[in-house]
Each structure stands twice: as C-alpha cells, then as structure tokens.
Protein backbone atom coordinates (compact mmCIF):
# COMPACT_ATOMS: atom_id res chain seq x y z
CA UNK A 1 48.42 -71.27 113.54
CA UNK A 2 46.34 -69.83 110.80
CA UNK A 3 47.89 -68.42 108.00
CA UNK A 4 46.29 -65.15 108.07
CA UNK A 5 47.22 -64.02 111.71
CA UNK A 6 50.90 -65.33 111.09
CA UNK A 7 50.47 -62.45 108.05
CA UNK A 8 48.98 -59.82 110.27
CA UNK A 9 51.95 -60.40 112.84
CA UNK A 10 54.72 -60.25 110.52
CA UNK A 11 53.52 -57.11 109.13
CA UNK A 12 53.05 -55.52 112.38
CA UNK A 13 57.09 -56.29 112.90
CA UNK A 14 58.16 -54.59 109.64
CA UNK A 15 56.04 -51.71 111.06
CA UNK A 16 57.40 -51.01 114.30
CA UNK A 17 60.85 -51.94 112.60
CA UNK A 18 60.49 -48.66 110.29
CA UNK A 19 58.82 -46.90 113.47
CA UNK A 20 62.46 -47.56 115.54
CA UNK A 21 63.97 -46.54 112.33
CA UNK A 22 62.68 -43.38 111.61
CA UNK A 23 62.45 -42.06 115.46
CA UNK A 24 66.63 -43.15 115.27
CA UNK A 25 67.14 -41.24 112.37
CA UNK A 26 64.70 -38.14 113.36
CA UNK A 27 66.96 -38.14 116.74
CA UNK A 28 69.95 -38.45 115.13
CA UNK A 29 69.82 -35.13 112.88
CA UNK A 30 68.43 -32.98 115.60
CA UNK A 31 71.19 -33.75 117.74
CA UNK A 32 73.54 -33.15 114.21
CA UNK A 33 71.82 -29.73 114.00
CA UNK A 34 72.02 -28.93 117.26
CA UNK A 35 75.97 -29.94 118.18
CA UNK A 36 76.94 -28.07 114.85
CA UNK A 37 78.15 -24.21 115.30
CA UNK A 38 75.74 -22.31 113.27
CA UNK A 39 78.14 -19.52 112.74
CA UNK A 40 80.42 -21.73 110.39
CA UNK A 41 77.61 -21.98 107.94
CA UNK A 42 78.93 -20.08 105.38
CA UNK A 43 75.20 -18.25 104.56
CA UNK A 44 75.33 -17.01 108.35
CA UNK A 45 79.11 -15.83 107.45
CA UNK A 46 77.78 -13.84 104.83
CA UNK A 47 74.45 -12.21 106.55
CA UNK A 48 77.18 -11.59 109.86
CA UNK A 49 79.05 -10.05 107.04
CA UNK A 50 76.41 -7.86 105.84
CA UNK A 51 74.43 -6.88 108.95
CA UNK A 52 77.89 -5.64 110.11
CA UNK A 53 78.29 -3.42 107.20
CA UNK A 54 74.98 -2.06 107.44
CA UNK A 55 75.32 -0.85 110.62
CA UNK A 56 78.94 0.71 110.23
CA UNK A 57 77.23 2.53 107.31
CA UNK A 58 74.62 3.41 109.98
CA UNK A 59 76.34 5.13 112.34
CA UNK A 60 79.14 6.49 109.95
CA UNK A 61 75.68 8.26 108.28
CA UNK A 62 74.80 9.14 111.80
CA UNK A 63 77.98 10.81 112.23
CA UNK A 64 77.45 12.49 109.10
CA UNK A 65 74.30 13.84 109.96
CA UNK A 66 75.13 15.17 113.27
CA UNK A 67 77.90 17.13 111.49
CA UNK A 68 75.60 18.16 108.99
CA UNK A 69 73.22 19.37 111.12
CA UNK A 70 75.74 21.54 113.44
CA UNK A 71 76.81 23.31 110.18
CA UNK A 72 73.64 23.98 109.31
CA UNK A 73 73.01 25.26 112.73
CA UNK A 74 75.90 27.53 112.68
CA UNK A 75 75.20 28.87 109.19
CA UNK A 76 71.76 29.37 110.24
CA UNK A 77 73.23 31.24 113.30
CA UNK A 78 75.98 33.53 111.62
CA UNK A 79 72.65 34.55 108.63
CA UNK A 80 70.28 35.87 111.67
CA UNK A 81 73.17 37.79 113.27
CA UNK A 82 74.16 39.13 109.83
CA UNK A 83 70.86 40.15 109.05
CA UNK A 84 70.45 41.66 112.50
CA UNK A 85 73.46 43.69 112.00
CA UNK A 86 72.35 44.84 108.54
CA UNK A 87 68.89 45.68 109.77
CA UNK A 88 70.78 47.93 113.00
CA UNK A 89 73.19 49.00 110.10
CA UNK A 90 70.09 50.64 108.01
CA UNK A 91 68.26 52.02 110.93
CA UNK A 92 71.04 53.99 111.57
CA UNK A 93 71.51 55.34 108.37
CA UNK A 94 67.98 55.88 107.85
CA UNK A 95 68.14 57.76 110.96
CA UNK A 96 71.19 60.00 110.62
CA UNK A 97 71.55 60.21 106.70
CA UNK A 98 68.28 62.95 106.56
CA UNK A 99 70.74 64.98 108.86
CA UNK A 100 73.25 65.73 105.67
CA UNK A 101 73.15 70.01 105.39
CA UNK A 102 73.42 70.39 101.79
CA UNK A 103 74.96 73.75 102.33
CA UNK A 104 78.12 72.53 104.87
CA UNK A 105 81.18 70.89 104.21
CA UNK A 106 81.92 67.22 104.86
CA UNK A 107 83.74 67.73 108.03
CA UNK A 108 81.42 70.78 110.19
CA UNK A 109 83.83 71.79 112.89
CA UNK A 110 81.84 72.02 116.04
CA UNK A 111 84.23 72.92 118.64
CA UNK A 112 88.33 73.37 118.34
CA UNK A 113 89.87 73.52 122.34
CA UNK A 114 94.01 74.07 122.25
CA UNK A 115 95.08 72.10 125.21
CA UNK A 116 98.20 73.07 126.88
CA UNK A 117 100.57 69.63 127.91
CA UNK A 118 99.55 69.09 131.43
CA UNK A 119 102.77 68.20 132.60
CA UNK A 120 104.19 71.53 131.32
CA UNK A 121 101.46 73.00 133.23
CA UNK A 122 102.23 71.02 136.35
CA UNK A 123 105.96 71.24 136.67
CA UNK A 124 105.67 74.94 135.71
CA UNK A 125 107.80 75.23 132.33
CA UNK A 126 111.62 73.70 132.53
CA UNK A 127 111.10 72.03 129.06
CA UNK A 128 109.16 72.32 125.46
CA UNK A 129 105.55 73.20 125.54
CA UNK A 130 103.54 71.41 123.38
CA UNK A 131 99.86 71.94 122.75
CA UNK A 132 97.68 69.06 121.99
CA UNK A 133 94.64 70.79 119.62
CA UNK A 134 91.33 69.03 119.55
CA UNK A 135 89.09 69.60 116.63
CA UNK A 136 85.40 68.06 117.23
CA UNK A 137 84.07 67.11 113.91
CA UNK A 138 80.31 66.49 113.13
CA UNK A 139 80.12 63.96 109.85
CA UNK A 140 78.15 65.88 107.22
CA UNK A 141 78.99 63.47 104.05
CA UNK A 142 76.40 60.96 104.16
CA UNK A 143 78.28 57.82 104.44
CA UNK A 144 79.57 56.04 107.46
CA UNK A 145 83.10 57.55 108.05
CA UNK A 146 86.53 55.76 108.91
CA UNK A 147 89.03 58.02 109.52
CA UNK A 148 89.30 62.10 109.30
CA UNK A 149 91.95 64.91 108.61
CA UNK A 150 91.65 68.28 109.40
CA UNK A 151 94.09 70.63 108.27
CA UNK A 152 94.66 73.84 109.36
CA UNK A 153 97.21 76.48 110.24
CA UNK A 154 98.11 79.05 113.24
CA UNK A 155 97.88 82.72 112.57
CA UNK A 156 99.27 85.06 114.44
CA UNK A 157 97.51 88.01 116.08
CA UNK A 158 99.15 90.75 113.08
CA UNK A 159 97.12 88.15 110.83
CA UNK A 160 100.57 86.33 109.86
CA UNK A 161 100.69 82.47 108.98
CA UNK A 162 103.42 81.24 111.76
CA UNK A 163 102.22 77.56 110.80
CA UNK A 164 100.28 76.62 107.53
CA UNK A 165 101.07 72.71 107.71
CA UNK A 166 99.56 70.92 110.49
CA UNK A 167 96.31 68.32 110.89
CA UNK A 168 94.88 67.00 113.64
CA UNK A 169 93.24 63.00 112.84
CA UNK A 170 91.24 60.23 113.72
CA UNK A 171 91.51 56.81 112.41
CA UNK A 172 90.04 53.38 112.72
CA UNK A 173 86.75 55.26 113.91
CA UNK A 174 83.08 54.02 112.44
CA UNK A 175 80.97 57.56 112.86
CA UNK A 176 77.80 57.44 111.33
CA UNK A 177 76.11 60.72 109.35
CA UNK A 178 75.48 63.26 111.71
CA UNK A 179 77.35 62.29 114.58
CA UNK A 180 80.63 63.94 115.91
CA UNK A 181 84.46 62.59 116.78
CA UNK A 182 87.90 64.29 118.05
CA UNK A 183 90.39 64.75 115.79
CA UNK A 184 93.82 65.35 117.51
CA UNK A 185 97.02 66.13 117.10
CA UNK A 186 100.42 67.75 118.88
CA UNK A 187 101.91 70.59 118.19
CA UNK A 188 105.25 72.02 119.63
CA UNK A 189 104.91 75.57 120.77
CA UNK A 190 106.93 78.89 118.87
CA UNK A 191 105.93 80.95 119.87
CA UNK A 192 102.06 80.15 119.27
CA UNK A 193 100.37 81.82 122.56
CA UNK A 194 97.68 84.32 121.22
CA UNK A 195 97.71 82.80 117.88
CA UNK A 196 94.77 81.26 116.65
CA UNK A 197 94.25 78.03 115.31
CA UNK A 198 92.21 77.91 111.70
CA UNK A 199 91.03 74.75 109.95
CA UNK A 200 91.63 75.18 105.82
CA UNK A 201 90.52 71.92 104.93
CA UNK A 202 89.61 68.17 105.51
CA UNK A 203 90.08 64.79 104.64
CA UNK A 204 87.44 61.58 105.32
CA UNK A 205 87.58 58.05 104.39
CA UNK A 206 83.93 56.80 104.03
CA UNK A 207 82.43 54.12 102.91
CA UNK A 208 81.67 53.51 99.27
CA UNK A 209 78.56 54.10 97.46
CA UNK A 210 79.53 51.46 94.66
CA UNK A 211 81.16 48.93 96.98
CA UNK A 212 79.56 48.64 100.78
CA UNK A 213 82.81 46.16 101.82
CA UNK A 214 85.35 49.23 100.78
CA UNK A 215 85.64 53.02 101.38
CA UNK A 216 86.52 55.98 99.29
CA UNK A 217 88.05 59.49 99.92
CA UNK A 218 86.65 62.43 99.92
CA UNK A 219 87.59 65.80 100.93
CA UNK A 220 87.02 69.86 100.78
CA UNK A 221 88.29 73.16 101.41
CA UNK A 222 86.66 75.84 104.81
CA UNK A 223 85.30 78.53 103.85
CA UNK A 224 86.60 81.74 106.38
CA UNK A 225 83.92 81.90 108.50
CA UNK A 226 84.68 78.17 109.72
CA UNK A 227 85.25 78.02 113.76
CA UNK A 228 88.62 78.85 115.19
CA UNK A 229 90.44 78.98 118.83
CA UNK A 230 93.03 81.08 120.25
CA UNK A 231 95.54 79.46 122.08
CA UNK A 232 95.88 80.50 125.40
C-alpha cells in the first residue's frame, strides 16, 4: 500500500469520527431543550410575572374607565336637565314678570267666595256651622311666590268688627308673577250670616332677589276699596 492513500484513508476516519460526534451531540441538546419545562426558566417566571400584571392593570383601568365614563354621563345628564329647567324657569319669568301693576298691592284679591260646611248644609243644622272662606289671590310682587297670608276681618252689617283676627293661607305653592292661587281657611260661625268678609292685609314668601336658592318676606296693608263677600 502506498503511503499516501493509507494518509488519505486515515483522515477520512477522523472525519466521519467528528461527523458521528457532532450529529450525537446536536441530537442530544435538542432532545435536552425539548424534555425541559420551559416555564421553570426563571426569565419565563419573570415575563409570566409581568404579562400578568399588565393585564390586571388592564382591566382594573378598564374598570376605571367604564366608571369614569358613566359619571361623566350622568353629570353630563343632570347639567342639560338643569339648564333646561333654568331656561323654562326664565321664560316664565320673562313672561309673567311684565305683568307686575305698579299701582296694586302684592297680593290683588280677585275673587273671595264664603263657603258654607257642606255637611251642615246636608244634614240641615244639628251642630256648629263653620264657613270655609276662599280668597283667590293673583301674585303682583314680581318674584316667584311660596306661600301667602291674607288677613282680614268680618264686619257686621251696622259696620261693626265681630272678627278682626282671621287669615286664610296657602303654603308649599310655587306661583309665578301674575298668576292666581286659593288661600283658605275655616272659620266657626257667630253669628257671621250677613256679615261681610274684608281682607286688611297680606303676607308672601317669595323668592329672593339676592339669593335665587332662598326666599324672603314681604307684605302690605288693602286699601278700602279691596274686594269683599257677604256671607250668606
């Protein structure tokens, strides 16, 4: 044998040695990465760790903004209906407050009827009369009105006061310049048929002119000529 192809053959052997070598050791740690549980790695631990954070953070700020948004929505809400009820608010006063007669009283008394207790009426007598008077009251101040007094007293035919302390009211009421509401009250008779019921003066709560959210008194005297009734 030649000494040269005895060379070529022996290094041909180292080479497919180192061939089966590498292919065993190429083998070998794919199968090592592959058997091994990835989620034991300690960096996969940590990016788990983080990529469940983020999305807690996620839909906690989802949450948030939902809530958010609802709140907004309601504000948004209860400021157009507010509005809407200031712009109503004006248009009425706009409307009625040109109505104000300079020359009147607060309280103009439009009508005064002396109603008799229907039941006293029905069962024909046996126990008190009363009389329950209703005043009708047109609001002349200017401001929205809460509540009302009218005072007045019962004079008899000879021109004698027989009552000079009773009122007829109305509370709780919103009446808005120019329009009217009942003021009532009840009054036990003595007496009081023929007499004639006079309003001397009023009362009215309105609202004020320095603070919109609270209301004020204010209040005046008839003059004689005001309206009056006779009871029947």
């Amino acid at each position: 044998m030649k000494k040269g192809s005895r060379s070529r053959r022996i290094i041909g052997l180292v080479a497919a040695i180192i061939a089966v070598l590498a292919v065993t050791f190429a083998v070998t740690f794919v199968i090592g990465r592959v058997t091994k549980d990835p989620t034991t790695d300690q960096t996969y631990i940590a990016l788990a760790q983080k990529t469940k954070k983020v999305k807690d953070e996620t839909a906690e700020n989802r949450k948030k903004t939902k809530d958010l948004t609802e709140q907004r929505d309601d504000l948004r809400a209860r400021a157009v209906a507010q509005q809407k009820q200031l712009d109503e608010d004006k248009k009425l006063y706009q409307q009625y407050g040109a109505d104000v007669q300079a020359d009147k009283p607060g309280l103009i008394v439009e009508s005064i009827s002396p109603d008799i207790d229907p039941w006293y009426t029905e069962l024909g007598g046996g126990f008190d009369l009363y009389y329950y008077p209703k005043i009708t009251v047109r609001n002349n101040t200017g401001h929205v009105m809460f509540g009302a007094y009218v005072h007045y007293q019962i004079i008899g035919k000879d021109g004698a006061v027989l009552d000079g302390d009773e009122s007829a009211y109305a509370s709780n009421v919103i009446v808005y310049p120019g329009k009217t509401v009942v003021v009532g009250d009840m009054l036990k008779d003595a007496g009081f048929s023929g007499a004639t019921i006079k309003p001397t003066k009023y009362e009215a709560s309105v609202s004020s002119t320095k603070n919109p959210d609270s209301a004020e008194g204010v209040d005046g005297q008839y003059a004689d000529d005001v309206k009056t009734a006779v009871i029947p």
